[in-house]
PDB file of N, CA and C in Angstrom:
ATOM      1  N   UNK A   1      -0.768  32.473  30.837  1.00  0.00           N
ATOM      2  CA  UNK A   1      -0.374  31.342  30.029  1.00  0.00           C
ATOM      3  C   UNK A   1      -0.614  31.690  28.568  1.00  0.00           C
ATOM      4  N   UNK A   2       0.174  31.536  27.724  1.00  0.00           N
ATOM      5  CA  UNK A   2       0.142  32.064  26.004  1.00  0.00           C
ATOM      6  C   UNK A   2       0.414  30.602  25.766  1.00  0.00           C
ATOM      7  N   UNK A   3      -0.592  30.488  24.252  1.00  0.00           N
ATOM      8  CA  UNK A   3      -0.190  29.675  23.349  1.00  0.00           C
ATOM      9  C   UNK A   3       0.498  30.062  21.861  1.00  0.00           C
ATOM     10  N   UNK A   4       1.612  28.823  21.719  1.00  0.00           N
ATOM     11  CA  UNK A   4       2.664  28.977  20.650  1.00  0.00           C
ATOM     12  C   UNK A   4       1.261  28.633  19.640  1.00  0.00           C
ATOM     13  N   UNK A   5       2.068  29.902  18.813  1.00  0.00           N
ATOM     14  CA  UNK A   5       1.176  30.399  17.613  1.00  0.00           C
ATOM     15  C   UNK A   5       1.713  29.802  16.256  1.00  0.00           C
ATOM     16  N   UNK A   6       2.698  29.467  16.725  1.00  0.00           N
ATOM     17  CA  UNK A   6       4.120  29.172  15.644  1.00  0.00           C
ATOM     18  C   UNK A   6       3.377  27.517  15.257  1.00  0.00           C
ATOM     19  N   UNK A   7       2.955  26.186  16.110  1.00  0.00           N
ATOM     20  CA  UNK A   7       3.065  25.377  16.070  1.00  0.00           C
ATOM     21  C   UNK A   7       1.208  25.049  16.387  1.00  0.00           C
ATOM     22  N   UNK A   8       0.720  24.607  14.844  1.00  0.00           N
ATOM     23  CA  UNK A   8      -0.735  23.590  15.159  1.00  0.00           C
ATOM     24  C   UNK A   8      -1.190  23.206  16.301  1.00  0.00           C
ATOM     25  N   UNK A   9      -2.058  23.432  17.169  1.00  0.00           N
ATOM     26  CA  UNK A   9      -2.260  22.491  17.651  1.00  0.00           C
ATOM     27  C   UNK A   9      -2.974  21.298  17.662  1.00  0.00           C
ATOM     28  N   UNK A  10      -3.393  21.141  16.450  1.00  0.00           N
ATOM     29  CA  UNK A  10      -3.933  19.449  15.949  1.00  0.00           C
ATOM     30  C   UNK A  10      -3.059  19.282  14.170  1.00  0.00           C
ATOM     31  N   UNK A  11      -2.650  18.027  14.073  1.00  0.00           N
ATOM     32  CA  UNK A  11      -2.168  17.406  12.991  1.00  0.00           C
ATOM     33  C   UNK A  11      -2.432  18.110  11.892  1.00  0.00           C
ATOM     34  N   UNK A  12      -1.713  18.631  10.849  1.00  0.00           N
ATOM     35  CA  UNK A  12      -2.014  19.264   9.570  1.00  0.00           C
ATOM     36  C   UNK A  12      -2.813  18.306   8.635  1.00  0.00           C
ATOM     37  N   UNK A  13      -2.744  16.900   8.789  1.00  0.00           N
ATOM     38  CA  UNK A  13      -3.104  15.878   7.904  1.00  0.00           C
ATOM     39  C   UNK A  13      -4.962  16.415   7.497  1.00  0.00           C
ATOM     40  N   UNK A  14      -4.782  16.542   6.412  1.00  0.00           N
ATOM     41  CA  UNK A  14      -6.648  16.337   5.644  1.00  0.00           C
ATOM     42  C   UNK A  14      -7.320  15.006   5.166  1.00  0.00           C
ATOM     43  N   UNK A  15      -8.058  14.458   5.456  1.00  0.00           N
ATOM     44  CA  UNK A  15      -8.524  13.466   5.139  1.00  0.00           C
ATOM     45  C   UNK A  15      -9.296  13.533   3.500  1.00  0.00           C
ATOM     46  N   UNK A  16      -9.806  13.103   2.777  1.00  0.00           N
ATOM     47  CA  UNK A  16     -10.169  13.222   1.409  1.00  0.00           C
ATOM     48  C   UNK A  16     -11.261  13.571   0.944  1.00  0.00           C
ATOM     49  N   UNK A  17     -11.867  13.497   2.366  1.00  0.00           N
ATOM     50  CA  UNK A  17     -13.169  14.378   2.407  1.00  0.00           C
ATOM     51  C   UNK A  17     -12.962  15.735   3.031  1.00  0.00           C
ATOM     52  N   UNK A  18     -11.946  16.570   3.524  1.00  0.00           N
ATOM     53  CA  UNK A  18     -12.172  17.333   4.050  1.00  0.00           C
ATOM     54  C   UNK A  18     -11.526  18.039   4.897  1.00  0.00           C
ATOM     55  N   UNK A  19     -11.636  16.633   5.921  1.00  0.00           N
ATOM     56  CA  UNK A  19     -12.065  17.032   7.811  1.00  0.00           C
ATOM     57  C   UNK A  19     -10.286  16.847   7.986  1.00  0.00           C
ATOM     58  N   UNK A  20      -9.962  17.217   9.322  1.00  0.00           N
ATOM     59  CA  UNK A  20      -8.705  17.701   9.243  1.00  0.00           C
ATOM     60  C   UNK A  20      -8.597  16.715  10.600  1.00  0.00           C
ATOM     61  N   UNK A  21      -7.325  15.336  11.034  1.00  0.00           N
ATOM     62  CA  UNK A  21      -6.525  15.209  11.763  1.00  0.00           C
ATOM     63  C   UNK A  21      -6.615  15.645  13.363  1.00  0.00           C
ATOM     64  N   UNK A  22      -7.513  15.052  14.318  1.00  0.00           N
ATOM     65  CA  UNK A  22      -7.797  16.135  15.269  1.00  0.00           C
ATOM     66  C   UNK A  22      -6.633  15.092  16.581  1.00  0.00           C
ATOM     67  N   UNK A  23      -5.730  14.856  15.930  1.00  0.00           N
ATOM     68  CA  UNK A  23      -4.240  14.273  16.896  1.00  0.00           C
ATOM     69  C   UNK A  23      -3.519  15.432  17.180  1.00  0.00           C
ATOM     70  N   UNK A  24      -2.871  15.081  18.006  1.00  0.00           N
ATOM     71  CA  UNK A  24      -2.177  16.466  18.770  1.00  0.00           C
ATOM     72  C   UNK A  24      -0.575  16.148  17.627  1.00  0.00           C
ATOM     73  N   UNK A  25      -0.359  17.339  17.437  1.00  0.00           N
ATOM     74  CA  UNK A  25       1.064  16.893  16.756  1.00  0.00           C
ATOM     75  C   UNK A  25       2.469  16.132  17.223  1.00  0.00           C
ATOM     76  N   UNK A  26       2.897  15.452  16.666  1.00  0.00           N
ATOM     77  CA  UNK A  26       4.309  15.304  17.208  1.00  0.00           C
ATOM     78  C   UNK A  26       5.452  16.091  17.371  1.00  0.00           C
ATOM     79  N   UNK A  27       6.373  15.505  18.304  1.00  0.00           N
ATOM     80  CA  UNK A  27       7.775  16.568  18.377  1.00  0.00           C
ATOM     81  C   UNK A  27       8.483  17.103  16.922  1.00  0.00           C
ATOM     82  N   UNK A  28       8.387  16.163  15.770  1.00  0.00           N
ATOM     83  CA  UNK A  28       8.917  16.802  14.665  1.00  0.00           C
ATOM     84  C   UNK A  28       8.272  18.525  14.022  1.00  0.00           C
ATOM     85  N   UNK A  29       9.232  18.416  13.089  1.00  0.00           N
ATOM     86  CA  UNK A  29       8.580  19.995  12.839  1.00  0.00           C
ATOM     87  C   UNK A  29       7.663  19.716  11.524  1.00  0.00           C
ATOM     88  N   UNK A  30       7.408  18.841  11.286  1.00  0.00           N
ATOM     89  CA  UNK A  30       6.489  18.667  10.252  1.00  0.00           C
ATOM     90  C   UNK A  30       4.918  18.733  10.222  1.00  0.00           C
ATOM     91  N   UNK A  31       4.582  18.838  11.566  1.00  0.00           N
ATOM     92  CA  UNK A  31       3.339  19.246  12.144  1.00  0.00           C
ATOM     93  C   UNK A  31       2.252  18.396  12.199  1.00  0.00           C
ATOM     94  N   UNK A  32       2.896  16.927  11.589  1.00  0.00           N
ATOM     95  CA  UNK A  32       1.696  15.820  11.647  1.00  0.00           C
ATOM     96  C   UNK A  32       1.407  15.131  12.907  1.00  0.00           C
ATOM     97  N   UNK A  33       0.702  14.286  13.083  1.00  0.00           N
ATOM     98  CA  UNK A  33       0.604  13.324  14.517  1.00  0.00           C
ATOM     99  C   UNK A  33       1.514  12.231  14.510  1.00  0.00           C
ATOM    100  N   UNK A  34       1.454  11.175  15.100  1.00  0.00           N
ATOM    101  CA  UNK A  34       2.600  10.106  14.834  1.00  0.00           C
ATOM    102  C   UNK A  34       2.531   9.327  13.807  1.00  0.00           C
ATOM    103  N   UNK A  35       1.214   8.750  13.738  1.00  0.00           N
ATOM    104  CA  UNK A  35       0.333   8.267  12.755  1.00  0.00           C
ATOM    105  C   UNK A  35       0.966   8.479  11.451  1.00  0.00           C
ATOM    106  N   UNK A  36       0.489   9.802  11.102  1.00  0.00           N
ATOM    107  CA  UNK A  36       0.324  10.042   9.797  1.00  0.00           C
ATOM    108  C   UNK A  36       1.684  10.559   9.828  1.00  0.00           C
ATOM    109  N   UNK A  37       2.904  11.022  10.215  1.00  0.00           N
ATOM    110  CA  UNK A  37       4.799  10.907  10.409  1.00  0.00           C
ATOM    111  C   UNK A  37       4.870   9.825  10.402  1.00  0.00           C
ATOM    112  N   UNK A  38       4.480   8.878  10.735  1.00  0.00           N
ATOM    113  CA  UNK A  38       4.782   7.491  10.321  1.00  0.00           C
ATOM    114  C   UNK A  38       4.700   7.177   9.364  1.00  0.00           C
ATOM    115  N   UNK A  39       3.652   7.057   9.027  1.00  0.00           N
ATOM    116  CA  UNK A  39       2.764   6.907   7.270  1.00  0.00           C
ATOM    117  C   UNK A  39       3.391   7.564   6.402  1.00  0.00           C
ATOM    118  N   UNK A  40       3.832   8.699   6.502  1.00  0.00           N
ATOM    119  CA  UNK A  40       4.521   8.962   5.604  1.00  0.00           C
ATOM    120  C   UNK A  40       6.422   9.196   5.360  1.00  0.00           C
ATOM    121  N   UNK A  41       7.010   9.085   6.728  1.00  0.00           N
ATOM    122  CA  UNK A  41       8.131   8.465   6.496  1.00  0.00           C
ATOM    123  C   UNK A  41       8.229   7.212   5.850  1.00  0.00           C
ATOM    124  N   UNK A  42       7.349   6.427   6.281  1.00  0.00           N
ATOM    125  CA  UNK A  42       7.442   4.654   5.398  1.00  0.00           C
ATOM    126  C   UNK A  42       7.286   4.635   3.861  1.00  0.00           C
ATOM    127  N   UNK A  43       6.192   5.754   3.389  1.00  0.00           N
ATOM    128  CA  UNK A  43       6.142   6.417   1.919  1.00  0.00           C
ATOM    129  C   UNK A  43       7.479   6.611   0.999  1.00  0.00           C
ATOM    130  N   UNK A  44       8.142   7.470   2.478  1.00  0.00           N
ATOM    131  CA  UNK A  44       9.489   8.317   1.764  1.00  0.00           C
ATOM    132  C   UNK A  44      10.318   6.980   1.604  1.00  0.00           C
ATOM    133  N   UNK A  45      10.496   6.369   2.675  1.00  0.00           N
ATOM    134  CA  UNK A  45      11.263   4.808   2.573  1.00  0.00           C
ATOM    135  C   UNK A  45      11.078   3.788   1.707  1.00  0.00           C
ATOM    136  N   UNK A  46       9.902   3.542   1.066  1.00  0.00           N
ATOM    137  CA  UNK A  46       9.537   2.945   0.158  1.00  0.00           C
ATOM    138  C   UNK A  46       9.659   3.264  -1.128  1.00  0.00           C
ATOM    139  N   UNK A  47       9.578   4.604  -1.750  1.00  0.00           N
ATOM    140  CA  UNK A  47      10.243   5.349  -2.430  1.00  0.00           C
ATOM    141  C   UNK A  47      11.475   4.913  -2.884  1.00  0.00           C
ATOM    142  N   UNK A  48      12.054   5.107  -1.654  1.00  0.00           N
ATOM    143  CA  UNK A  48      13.898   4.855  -1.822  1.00  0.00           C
ATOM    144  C   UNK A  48      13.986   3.702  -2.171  1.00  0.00           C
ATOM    145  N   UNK A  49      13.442   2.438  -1.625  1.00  0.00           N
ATOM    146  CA  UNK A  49      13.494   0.906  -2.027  1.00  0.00           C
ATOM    147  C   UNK A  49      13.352   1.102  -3.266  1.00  0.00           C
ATOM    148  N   UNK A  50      11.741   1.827  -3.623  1.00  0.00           N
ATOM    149  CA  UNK A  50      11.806   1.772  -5.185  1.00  0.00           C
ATOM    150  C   UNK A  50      12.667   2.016  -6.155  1.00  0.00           C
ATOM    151  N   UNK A  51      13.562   3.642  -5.595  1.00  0.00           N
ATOM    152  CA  UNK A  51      14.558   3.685  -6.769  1.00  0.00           C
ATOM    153  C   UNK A  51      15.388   2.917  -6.743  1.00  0.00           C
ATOM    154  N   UNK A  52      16.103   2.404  -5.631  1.00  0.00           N
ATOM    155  CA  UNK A  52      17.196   1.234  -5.363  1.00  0.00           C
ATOM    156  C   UNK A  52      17.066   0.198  -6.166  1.00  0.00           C
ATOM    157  N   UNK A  53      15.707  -0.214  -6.286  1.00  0.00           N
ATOM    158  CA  UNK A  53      15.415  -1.343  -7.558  1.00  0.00           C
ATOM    159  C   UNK A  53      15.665  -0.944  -8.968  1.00  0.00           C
ATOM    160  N   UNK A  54      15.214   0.319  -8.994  1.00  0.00           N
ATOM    161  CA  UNK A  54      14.807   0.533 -10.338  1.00  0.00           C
ATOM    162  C   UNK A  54      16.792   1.249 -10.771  1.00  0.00           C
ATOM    163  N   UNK A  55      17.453   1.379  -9.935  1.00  0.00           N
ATOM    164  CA  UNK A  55      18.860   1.356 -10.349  1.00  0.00           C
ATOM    165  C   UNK A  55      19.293   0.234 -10.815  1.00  0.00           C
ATOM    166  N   UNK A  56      19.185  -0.977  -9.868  1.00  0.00           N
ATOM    167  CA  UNK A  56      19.913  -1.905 -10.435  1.00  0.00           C
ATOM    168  C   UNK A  56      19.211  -2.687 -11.346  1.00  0.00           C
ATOM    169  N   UNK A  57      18.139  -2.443 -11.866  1.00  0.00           N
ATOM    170  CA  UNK A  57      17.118  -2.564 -13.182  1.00  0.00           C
ATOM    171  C   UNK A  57      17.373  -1.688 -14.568  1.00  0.00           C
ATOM    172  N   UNK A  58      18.222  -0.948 -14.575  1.00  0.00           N
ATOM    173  CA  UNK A  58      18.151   0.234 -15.468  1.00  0.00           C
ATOM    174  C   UNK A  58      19.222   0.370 -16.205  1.00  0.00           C
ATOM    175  N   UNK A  59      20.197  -0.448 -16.008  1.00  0.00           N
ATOM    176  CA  UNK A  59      21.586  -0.698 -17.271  1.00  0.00           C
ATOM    177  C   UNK A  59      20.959  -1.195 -18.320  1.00  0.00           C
ATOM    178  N   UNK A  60      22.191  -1.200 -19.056  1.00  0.00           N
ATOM    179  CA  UNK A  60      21.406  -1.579 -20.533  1.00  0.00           C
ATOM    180  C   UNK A  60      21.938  -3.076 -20.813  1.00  0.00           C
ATOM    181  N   UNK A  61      22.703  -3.862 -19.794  1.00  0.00           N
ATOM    182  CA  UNK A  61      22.980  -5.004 -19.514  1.00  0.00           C
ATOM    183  C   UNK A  61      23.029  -5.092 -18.298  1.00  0.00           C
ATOM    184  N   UNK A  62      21.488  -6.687 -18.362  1.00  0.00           N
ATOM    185  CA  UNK A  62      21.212  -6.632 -16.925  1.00  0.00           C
ATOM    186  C   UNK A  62      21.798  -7.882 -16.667  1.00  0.00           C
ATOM    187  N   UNK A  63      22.230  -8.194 -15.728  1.00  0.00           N
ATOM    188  CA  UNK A  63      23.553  -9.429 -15.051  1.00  0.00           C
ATOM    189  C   UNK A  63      21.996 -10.031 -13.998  1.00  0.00           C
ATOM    190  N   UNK A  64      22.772 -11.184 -14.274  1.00  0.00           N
ATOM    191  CA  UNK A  64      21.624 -12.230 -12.709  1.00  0.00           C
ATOM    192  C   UNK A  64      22.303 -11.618 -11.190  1.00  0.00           C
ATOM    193  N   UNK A  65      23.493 -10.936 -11.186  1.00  0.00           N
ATOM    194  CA  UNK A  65      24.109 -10.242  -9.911  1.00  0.00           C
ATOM    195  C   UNK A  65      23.093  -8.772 -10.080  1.00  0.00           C
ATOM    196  N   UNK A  66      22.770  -8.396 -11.049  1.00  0.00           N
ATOM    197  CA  UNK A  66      22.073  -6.786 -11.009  1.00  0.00           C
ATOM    198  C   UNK A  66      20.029  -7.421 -10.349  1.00  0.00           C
ATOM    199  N   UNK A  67      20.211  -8.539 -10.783  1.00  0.00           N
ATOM    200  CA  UNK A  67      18.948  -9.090 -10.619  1.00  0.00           C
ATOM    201  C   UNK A  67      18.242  -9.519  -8.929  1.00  0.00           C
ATOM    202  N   UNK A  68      19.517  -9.997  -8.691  1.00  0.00           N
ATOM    203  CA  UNK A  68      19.427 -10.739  -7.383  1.00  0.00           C
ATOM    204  C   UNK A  68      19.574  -9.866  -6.501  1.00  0.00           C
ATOM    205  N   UNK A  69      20.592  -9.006  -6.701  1.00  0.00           N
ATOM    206  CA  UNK A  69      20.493  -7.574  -5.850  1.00  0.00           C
ATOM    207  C   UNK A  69      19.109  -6.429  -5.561  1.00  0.00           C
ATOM    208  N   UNK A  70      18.535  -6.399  -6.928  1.00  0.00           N
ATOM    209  CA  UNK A  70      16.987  -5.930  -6.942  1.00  0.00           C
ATOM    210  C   UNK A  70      16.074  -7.009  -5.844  1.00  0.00           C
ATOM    211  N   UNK A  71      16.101  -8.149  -6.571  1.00  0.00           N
ATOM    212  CA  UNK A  71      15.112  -8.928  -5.467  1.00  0.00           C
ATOM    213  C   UNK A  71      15.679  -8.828  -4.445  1.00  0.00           C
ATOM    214  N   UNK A  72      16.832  -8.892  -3.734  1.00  0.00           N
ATOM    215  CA  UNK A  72      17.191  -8.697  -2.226  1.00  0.00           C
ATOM    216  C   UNK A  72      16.425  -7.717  -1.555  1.00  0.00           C
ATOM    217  N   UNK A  73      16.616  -6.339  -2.427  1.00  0.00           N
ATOM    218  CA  UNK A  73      16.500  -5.096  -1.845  1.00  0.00           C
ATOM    219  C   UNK A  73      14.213  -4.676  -1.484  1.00  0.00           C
ATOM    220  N   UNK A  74      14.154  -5.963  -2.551  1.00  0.00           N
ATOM    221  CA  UNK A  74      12.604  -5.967  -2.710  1.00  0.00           C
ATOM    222  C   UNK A  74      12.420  -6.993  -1.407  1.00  0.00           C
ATOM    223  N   UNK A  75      12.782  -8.049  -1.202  1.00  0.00           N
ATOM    224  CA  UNK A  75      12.119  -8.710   0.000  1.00  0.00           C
ATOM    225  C   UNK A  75      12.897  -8.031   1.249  1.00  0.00           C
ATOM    226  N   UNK A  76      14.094  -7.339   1.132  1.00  0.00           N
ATOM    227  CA  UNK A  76      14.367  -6.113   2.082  1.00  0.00           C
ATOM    228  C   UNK A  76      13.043  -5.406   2.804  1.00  0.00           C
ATOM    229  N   UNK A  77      12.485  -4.832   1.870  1.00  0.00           N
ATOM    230  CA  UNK A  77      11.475  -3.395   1.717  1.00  0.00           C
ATOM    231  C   UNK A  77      10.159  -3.918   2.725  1.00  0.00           C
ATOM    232  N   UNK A  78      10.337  -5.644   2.038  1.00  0.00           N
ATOM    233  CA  UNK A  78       9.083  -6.456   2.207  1.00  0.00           C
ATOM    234  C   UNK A  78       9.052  -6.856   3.573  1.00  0.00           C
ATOM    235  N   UNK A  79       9.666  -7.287   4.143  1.00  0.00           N
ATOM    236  CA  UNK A  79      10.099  -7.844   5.299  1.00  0.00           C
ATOM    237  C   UNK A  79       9.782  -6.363   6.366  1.00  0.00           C
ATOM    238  N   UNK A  80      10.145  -5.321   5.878  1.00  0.00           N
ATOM    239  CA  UNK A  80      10.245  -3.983   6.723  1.00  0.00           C
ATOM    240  C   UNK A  80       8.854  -3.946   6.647  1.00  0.00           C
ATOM    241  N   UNK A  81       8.303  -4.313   5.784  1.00  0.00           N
ATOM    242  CA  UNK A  81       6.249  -3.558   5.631  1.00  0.00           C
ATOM    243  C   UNK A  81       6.411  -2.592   5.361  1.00  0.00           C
ATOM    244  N   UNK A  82       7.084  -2.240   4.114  1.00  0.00           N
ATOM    245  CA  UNK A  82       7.111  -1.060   3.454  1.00  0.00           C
ATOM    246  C   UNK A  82       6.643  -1.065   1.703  1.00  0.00           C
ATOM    247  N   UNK A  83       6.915  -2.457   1.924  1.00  0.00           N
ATOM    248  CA  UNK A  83       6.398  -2.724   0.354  1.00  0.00           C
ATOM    249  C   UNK A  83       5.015  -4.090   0.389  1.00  0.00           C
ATOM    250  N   UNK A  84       3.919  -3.895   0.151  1.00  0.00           N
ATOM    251  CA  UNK A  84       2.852  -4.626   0.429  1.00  0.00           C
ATOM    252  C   UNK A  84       3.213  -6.225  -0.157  1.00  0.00           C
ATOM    253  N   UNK A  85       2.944  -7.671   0.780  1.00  0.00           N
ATOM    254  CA  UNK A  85       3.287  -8.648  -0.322  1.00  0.00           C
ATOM    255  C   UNK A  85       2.794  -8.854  -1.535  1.00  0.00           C
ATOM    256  N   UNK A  86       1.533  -8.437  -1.636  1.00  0.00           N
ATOM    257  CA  UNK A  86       0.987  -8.790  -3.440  1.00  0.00           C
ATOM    258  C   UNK A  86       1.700  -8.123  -4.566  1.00  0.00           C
ATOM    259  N   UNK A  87       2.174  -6.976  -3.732  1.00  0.00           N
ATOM    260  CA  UNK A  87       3.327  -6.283  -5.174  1.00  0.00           C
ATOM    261  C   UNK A  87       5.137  -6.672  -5.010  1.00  0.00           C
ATOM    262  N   UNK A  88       4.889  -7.492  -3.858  1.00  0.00           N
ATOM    263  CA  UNK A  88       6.649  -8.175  -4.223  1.00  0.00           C
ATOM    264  C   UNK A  88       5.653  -9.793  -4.965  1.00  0.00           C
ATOM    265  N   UNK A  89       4.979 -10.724  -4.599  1.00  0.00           N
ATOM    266  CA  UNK A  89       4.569 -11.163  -5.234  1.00  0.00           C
ATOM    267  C   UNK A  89       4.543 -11.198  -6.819  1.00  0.00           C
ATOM    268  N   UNK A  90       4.237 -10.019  -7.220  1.00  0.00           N
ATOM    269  CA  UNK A  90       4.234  -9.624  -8.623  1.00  0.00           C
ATOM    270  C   UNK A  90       5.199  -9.182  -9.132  1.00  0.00           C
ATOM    271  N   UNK A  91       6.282  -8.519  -8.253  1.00  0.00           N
ATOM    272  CA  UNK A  91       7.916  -8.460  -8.997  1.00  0.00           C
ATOM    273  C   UNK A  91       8.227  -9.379  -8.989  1.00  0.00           C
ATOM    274  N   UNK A  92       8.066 -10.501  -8.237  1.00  0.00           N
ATOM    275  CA  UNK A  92       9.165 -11.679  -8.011  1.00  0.00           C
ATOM    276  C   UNK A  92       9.110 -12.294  -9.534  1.00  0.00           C
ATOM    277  N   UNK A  93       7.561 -12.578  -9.404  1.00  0.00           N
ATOM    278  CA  UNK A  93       7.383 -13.105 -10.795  1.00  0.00           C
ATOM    279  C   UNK A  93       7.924 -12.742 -12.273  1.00  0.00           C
ATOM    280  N   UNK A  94       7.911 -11.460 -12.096  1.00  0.00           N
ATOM    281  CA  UNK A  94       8.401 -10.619 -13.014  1.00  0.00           C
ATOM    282  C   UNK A  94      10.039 -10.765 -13.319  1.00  0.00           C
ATOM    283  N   UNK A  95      10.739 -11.071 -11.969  1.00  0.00           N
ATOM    284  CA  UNK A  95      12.133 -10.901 -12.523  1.00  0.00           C
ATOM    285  C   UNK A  95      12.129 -12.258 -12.272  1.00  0.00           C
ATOM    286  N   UNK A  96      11.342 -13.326 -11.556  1.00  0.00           N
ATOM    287  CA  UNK A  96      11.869 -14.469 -12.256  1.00  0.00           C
ATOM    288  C   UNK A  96      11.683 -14.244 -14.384  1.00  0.00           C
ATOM    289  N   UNK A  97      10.619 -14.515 -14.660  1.00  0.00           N
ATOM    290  CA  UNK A  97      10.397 -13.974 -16.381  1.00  0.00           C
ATOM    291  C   UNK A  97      11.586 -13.431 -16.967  1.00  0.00           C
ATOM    292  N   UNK A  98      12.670 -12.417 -15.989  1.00  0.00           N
ATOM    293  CA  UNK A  98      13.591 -11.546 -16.723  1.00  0.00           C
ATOM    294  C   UNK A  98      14.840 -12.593 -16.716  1.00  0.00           C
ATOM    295  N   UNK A  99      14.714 -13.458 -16.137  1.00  0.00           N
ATOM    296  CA  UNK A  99      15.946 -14.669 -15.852  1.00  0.00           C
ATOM    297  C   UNK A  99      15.722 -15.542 -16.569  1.00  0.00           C
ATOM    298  N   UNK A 100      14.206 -15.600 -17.188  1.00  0.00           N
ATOM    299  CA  UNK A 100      14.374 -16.768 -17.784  1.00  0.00           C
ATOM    300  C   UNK A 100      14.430 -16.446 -19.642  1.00  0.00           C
ATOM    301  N   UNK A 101      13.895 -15.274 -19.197  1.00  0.00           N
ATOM    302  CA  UNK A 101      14.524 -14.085 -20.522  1.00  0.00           C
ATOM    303  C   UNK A 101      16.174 -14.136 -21.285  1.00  0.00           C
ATOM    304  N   UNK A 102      17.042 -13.841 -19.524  1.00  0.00           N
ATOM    305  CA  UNK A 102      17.825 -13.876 -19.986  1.00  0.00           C
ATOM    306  C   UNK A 102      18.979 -15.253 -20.540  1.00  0.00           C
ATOM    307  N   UNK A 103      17.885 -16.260 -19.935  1.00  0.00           N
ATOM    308  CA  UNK A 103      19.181 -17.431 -20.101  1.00  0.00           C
ATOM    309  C   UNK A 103      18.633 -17.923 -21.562  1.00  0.00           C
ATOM    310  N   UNK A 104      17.200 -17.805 -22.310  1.00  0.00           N
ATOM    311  CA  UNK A 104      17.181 -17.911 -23.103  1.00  0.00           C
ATOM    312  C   UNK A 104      18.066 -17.208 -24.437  1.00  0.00           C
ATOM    313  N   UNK A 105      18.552 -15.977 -23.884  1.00  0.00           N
ATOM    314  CA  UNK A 105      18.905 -14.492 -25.029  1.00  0.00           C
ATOM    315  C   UNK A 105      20.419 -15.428 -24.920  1.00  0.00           C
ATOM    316  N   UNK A 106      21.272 -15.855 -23.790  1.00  0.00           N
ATOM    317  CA  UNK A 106      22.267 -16.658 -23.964  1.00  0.00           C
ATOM    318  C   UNK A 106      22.268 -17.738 -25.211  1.00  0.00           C
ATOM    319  N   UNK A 107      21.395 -18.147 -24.663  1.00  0.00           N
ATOM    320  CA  UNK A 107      21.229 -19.413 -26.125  1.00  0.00           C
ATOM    321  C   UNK A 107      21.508 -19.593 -27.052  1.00  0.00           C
ATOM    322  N   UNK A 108      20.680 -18.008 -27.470  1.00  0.00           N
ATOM    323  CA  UNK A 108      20.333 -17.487 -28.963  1.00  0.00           C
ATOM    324  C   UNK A 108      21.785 -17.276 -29.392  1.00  0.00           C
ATOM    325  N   UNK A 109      22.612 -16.667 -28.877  1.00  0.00           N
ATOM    326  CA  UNK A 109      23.969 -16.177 -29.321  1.00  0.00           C
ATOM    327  C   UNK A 109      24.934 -17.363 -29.954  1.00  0.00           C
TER     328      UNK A 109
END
């Protein structure tokens, strides 16, 4: 009986002290356990939510359609448990502020 030399046999993951992951790896080739392939696919996914926001945040004229589309994509993220509630909490607030930003900047004109 030989063991594959090619493939860990416990999780690559390091903890912050140190000690190393003692889960057997998963089928992916990334060599982590499920756990921590989980944990960090949801990272990579959350990520993406983030830039998705920060696109339709990033014209140099922002529309209540560029707005509402961001918050969609944020209680999207939220709903998945990919984005924690205290920090959609704190965008919400935030782009409410940018709405009320903008209906004031209407005014002004």
């Amino acid at each position: 009986m030989s063991i594959n030399q090619d493939r860990p046999c416990t999780c690559v993951f390091f903890f912050a002290d140190g000690r190393r992951c003692k889960l057997p790896p998963s089928a992916d080739d990334m060599g982590l356990c499920y756990f921590h392939a989980k944990k960090y696919q949801d990272h990579l996914t959350a990520q993406e939510a983030g830039q998705q926001i920060n696109e339709f945040l990033s014209s140099d004229i922002l529309t209540a359609c560029d707005l509402s589309a961001a918050l969609a994509t944020l209680f999207s993220a939220t709903a998945m448990g990919l984005i924690k509630p205290k920090t959609t909490v704190a965008l919400t607030y935030l782009g409410q502020l940018m709405l009320q930003t903008q209906r004031l900047a209407k005014q002004e004109s």
